[in-house]
N, C-alpha and C. Protein backbone atom coordinates (compact mmCIF):
# COMPACT_ATOMS: atom_id res chain seq x y z
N UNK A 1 100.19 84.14 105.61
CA UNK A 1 98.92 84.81 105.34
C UNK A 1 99.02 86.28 105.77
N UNK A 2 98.74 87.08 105.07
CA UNK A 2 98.38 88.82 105.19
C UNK A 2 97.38 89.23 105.70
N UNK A 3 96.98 90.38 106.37
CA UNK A 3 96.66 90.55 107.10
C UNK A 3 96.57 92.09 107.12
N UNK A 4 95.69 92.70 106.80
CA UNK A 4 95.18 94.57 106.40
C UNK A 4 95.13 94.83 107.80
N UNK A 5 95.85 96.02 108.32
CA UNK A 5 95.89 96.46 109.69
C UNK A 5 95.53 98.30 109.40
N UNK A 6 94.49 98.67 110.05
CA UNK A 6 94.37 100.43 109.40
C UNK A 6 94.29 101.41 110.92
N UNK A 7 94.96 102.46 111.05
CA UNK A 7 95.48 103.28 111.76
C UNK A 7 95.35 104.54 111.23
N UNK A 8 94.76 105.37 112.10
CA UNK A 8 94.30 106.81 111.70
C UNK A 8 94.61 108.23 113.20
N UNK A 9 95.04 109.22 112.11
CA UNK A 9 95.45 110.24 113.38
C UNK A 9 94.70 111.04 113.15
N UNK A 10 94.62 111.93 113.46
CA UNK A 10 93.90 113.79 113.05
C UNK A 10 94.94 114.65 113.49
N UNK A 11 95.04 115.19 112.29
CA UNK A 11 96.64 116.24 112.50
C UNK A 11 95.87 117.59 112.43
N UNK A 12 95.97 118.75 113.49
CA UNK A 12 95.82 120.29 113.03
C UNK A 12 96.63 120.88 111.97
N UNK A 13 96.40 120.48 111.18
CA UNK A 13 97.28 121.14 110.13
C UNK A 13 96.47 120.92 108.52
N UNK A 14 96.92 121.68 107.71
CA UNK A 14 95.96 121.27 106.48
C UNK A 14 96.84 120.09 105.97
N UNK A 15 95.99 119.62 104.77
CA UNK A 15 96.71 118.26 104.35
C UNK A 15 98.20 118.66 103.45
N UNK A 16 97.95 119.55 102.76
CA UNK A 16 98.95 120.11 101.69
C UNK A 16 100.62 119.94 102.81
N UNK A 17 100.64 120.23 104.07
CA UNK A 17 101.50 119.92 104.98
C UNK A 17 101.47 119.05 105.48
N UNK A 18 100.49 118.45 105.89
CA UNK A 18 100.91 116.85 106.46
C UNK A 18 101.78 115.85 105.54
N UNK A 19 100.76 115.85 104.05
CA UNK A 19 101.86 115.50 102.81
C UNK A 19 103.34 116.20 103.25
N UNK A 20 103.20 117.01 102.75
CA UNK A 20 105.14 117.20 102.88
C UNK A 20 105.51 116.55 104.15
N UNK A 21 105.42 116.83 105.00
CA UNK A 21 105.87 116.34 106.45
C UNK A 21 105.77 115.03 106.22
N UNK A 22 105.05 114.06 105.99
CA UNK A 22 105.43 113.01 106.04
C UNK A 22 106.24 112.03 104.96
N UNK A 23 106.08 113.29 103.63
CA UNK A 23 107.21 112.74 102.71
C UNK A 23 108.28 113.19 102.53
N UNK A 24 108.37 114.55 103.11
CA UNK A 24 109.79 115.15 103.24
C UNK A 24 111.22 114.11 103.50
N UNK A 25 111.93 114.25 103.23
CA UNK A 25 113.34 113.06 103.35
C UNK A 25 113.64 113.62 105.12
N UNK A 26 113.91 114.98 105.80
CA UNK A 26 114.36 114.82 106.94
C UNK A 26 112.98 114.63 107.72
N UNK A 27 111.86 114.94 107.49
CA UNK A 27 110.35 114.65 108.15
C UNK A 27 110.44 113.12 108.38
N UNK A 28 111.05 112.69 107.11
CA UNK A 28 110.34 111.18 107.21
C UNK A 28 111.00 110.76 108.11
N UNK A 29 112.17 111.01 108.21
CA UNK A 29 113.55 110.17 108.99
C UNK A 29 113.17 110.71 110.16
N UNK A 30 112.42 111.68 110.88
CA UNK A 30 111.80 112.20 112.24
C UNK A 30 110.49 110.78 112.40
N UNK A 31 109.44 110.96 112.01
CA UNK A 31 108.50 110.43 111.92
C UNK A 31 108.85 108.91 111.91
N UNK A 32 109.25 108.19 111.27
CA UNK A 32 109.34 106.91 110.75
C UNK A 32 110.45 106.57 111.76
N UNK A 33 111.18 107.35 112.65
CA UNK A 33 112.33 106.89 113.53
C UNK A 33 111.95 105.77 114.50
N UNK A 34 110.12 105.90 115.28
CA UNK A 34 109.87 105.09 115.94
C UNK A 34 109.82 103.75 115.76
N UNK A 35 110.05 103.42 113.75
CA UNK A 35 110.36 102.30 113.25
C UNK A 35 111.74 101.66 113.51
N UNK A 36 112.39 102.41 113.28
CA UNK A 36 114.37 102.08 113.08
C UNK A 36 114.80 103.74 113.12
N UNK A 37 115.38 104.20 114.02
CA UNK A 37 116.49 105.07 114.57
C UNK A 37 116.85 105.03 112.80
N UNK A 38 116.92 106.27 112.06
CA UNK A 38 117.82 106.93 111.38
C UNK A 38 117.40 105.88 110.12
N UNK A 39 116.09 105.62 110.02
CA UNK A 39 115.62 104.78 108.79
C UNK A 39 115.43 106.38 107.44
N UNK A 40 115.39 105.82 106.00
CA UNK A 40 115.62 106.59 105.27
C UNK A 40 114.83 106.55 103.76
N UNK A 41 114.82 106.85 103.60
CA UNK A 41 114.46 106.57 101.76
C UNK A 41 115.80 107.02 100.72
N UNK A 42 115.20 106.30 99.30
CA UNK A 42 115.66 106.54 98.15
C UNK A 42 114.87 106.41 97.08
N UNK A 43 114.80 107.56 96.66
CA UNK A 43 113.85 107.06 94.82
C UNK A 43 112.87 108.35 95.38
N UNK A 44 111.92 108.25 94.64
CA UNK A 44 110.75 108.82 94.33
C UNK A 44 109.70 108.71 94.35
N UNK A 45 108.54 109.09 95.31
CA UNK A 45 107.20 109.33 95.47
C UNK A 45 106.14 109.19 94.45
N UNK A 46 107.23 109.20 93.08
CA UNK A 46 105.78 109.69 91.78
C UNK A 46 105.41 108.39 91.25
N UNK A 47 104.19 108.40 91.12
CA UNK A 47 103.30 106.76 90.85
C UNK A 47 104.00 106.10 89.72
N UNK A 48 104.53 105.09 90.16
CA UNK A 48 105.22 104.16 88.90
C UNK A 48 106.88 103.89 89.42
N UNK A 49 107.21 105.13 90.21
CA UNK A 49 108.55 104.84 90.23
C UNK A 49 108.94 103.69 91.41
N UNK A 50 110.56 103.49 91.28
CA UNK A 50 111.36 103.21 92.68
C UNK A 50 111.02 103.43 93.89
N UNK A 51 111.28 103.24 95.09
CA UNK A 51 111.63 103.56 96.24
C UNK A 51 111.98 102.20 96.84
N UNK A 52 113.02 102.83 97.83
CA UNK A 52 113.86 102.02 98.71
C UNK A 52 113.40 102.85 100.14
N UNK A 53 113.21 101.89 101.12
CA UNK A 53 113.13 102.22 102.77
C UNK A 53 114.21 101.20 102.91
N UNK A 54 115.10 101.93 104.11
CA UNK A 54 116.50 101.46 104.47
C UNK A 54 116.83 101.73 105.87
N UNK A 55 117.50 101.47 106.38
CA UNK A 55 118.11 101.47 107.62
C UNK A 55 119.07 101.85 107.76
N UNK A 56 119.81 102.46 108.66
CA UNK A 56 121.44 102.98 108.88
C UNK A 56 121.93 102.31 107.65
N UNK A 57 121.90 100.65 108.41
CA UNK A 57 123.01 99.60 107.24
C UNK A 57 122.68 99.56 106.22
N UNK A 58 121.99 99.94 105.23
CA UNK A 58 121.36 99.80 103.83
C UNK A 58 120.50 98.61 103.55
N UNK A 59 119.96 98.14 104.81
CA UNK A 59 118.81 96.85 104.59
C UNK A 59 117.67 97.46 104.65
N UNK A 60 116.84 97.07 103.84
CA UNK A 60 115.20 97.42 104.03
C UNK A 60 114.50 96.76 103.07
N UNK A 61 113.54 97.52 102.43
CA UNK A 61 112.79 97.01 101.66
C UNK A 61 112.71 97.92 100.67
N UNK A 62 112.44 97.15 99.36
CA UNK A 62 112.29 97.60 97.71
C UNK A 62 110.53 97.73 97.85
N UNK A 63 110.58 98.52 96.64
CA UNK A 63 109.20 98.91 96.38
C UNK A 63 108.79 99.66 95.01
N UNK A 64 107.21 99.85 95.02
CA UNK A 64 107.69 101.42 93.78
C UNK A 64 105.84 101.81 94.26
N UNK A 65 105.51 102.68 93.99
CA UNK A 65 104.76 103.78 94.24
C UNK A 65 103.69 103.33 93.25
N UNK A 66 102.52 102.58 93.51
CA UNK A 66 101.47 102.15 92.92
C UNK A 66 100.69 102.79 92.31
N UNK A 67 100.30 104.06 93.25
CA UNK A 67 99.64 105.21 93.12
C UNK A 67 99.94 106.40 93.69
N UNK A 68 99.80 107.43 93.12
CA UNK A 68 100.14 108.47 93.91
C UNK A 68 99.06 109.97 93.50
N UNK A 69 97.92 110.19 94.45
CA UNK A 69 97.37 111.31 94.41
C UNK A 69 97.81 112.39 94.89
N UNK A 70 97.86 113.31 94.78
CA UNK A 70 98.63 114.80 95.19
C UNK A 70 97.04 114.91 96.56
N UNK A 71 98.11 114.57 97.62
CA UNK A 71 97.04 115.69 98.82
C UNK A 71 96.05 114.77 99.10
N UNK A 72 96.14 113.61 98.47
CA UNK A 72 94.52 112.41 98.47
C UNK A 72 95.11 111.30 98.88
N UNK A 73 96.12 110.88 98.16
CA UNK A 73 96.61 108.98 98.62
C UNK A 73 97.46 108.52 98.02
N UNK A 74 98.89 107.77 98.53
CA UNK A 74 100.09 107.53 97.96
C UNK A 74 99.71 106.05 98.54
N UNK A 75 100.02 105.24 97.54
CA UNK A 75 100.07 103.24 97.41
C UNK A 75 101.62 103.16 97.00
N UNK A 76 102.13 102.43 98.45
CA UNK A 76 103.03 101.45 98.24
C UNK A 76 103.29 100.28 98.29
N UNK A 77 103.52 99.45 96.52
CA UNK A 77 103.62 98.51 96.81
C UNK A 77 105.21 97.48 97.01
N UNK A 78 105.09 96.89 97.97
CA UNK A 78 106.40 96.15 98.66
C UNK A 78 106.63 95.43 97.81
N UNK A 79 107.88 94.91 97.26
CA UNK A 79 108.50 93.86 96.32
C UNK A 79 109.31 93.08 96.86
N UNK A 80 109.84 93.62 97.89
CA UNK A 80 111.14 92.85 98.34
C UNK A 80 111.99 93.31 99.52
N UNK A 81 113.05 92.41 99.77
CA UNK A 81 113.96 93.13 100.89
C UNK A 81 115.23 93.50 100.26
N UNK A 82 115.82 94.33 101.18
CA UNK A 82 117.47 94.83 100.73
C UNK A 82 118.87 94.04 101.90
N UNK A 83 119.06 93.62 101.98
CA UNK A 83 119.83 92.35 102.70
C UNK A 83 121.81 92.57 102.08
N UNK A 84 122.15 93.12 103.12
CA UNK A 84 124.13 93.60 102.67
C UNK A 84 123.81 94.31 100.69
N UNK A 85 122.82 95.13 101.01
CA UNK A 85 123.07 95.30 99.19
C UNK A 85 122.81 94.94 98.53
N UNK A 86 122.24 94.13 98.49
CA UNK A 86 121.46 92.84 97.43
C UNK A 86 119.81 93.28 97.87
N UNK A 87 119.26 93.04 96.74
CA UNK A 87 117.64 92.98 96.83
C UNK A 87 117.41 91.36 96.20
N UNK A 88 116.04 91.54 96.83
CA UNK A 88 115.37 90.07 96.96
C UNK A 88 114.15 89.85 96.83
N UNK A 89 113.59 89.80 95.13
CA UNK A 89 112.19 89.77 95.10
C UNK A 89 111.38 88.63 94.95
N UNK A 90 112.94 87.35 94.58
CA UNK A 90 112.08 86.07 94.52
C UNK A 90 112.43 85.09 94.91
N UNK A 91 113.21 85.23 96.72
CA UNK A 91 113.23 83.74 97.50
C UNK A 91 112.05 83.28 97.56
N UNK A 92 111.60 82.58 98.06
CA UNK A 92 110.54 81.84 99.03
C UNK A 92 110.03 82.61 100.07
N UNK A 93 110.75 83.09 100.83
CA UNK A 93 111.11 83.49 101.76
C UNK A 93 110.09 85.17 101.10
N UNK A 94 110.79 85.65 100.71
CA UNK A 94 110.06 87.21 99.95
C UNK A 94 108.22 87.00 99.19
N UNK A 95 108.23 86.02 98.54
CA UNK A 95 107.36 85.38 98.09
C UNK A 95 105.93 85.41 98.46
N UNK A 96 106.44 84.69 99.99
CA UNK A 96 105.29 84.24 100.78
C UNK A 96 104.74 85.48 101.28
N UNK A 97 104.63 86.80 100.97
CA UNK A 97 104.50 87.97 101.65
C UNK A 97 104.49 89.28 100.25
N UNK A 98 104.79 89.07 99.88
CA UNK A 98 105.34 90.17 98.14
C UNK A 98 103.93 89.81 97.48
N UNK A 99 103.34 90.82 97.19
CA UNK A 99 103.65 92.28 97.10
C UNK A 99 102.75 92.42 98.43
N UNK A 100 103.21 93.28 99.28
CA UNK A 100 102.37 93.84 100.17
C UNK A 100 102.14 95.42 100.13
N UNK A 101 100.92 95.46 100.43
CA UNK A 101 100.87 97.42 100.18
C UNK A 101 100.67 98.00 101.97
N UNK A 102 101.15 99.67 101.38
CA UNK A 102 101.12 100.27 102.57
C UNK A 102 100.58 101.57 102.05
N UNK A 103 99.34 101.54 102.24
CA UNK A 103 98.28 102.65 101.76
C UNK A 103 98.05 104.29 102.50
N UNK A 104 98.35 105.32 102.24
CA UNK A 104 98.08 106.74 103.28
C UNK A 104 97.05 107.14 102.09
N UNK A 105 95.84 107.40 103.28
CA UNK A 105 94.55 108.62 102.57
C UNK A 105 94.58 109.84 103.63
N UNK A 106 94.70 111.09 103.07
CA UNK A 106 94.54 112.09 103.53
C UNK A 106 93.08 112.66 103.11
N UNK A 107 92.40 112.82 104.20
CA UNK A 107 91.40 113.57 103.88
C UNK A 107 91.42 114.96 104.93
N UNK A 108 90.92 115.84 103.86
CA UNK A 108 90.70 117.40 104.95
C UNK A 108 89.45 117.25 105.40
N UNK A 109 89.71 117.76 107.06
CA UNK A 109 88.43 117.76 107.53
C UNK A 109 88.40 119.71 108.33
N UNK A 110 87.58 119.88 109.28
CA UNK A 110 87.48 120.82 109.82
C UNK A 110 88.49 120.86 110.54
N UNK A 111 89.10 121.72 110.93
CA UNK A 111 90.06 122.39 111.43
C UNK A 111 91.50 121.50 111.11
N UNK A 112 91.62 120.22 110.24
CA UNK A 112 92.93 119.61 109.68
C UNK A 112 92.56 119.05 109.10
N UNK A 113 93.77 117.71 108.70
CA UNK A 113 94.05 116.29 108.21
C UNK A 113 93.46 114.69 108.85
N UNK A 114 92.35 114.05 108.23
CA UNK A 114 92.61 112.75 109.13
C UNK A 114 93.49 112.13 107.84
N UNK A 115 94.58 111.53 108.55
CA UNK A 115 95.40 110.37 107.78
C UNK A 115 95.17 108.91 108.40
N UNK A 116 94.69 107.99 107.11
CA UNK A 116 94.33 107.03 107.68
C UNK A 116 95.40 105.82 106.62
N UNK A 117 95.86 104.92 107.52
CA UNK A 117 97.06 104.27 107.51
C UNK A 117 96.66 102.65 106.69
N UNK A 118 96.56 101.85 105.86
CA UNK A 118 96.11 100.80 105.63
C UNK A 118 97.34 99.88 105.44
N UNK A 119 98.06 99.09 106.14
CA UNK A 119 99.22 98.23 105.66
C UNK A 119 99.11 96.61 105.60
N UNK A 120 99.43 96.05 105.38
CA UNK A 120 99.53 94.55 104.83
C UNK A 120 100.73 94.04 105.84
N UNK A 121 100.45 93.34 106.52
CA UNK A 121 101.66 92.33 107.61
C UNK A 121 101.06 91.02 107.57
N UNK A 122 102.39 90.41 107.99
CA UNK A 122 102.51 88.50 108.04
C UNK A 122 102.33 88.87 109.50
N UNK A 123 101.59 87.60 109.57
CA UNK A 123 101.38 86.93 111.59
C UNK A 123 102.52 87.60 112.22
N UNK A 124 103.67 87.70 111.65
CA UNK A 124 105.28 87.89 112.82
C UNK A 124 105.15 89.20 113.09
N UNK A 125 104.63 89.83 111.93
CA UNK A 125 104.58 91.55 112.40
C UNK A 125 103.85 91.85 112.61
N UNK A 126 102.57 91.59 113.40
CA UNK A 126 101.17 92.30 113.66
C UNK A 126 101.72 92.97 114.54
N UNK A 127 101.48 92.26 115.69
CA UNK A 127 101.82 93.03 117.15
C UNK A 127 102.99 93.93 117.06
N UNK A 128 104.04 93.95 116.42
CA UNK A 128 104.98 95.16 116.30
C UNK A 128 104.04 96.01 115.56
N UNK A 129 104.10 95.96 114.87
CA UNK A 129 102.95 96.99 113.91
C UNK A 129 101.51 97.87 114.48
N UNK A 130 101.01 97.07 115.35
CA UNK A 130 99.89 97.43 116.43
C UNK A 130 100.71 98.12 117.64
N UNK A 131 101.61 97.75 117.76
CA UNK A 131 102.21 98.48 118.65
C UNK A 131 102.82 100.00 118.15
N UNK A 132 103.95 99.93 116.99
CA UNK A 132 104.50 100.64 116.67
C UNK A 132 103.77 102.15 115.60
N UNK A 133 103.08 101.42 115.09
CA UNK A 133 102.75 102.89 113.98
C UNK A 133 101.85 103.61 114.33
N UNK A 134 101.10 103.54 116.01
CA UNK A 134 100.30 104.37 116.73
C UNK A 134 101.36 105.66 116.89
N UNK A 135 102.79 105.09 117.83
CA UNK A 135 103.54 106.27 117.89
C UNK A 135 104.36 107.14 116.84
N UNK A 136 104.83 106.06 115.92
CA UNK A 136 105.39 106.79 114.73
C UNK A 136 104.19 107.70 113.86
N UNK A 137 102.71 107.69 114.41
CA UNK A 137 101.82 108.54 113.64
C UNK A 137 101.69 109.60 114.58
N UNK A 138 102.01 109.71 116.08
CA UNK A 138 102.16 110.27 116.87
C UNK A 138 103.11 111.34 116.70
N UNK A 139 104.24 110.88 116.02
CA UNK A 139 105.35 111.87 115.84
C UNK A 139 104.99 112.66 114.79
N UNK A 140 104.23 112.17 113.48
CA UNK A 140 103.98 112.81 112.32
C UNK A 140 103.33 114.33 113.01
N UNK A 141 102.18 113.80 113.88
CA UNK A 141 101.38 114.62 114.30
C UNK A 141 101.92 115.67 115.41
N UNK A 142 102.84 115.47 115.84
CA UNK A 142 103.86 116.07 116.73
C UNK A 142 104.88 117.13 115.81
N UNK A 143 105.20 116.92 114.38
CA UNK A 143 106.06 117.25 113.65
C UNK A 143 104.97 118.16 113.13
N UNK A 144 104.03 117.56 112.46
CA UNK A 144 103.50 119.28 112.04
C UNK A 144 102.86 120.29 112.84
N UNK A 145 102.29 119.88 114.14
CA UNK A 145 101.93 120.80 114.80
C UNK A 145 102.34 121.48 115.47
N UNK A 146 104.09 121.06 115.81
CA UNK A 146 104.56 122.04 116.30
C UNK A 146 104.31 123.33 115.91
């Protein structure tokens, strides 16, 4: 069973930069580190396409870009895992969990960005997830305001 978990920062910065910063390829790999040390992408941001999130070893998860507003809200939806190179969109196992989304709304407010976080987890990953994407939004917000 799934399970909508939503997480929100306020970044000093306008949104037009928080976007990049958090989709930038070396931003992301800053930001998203508090997930997996030296995690990465492949593919493309633009609504409809690919993307791959990966790990050092090339395991992660498949996906493709549901939606994508410029500066407003990027939808990702999850298809699958990446396992030695192989993707996996229709064990059982993938199934019980596929498609899951991982939603960013940027809205401008006075003096920045609130980004507010909406993701989809199974029972096993709540508490990592409650734990983890407070600080990895921490870093976002650390990365542009430097």
């Amino acid at each position: 069973m799934k399970k909508s978990l939503e997480f929100k920062v306020f970044i000093q910065f306008p949104v037009a930069r928080v976007w990049d910063v958090m989709l930038g390829p070396e931003t992301y790999m800053a930001w998203t580190a508090e997930f997996c040390e030296g995690s990465y992408f492949e593919g493309s941001w633009d609504q409809g396409e690919k993307i791959r999130f990966l790990a050092p070893g090339g395991d992660g998860m498949s996906a493709v870009i549901a939606e994508n507003r410029l500066h407003e809200y990027i939808s990702i939806r999850h298809l699958g895992e990446i396992s030695k190179g192989v993707e996996d969109t229709e064990s059982e196992k993938v199934r019980a969990w596929a498609p899951a989304y991982e939603n960013y709304t940027f809205r401008a407010e006075k003096n920045g960005t609130e980004v507010r976080v909406n993701v989809d987890v199974t029972p096993e990953f709540e508490e990592y997830m409650l734990k983890t994407y407070p600080k990895a939004l921490g870093r976002l917000k650390a990365l542009c305001e430097r």
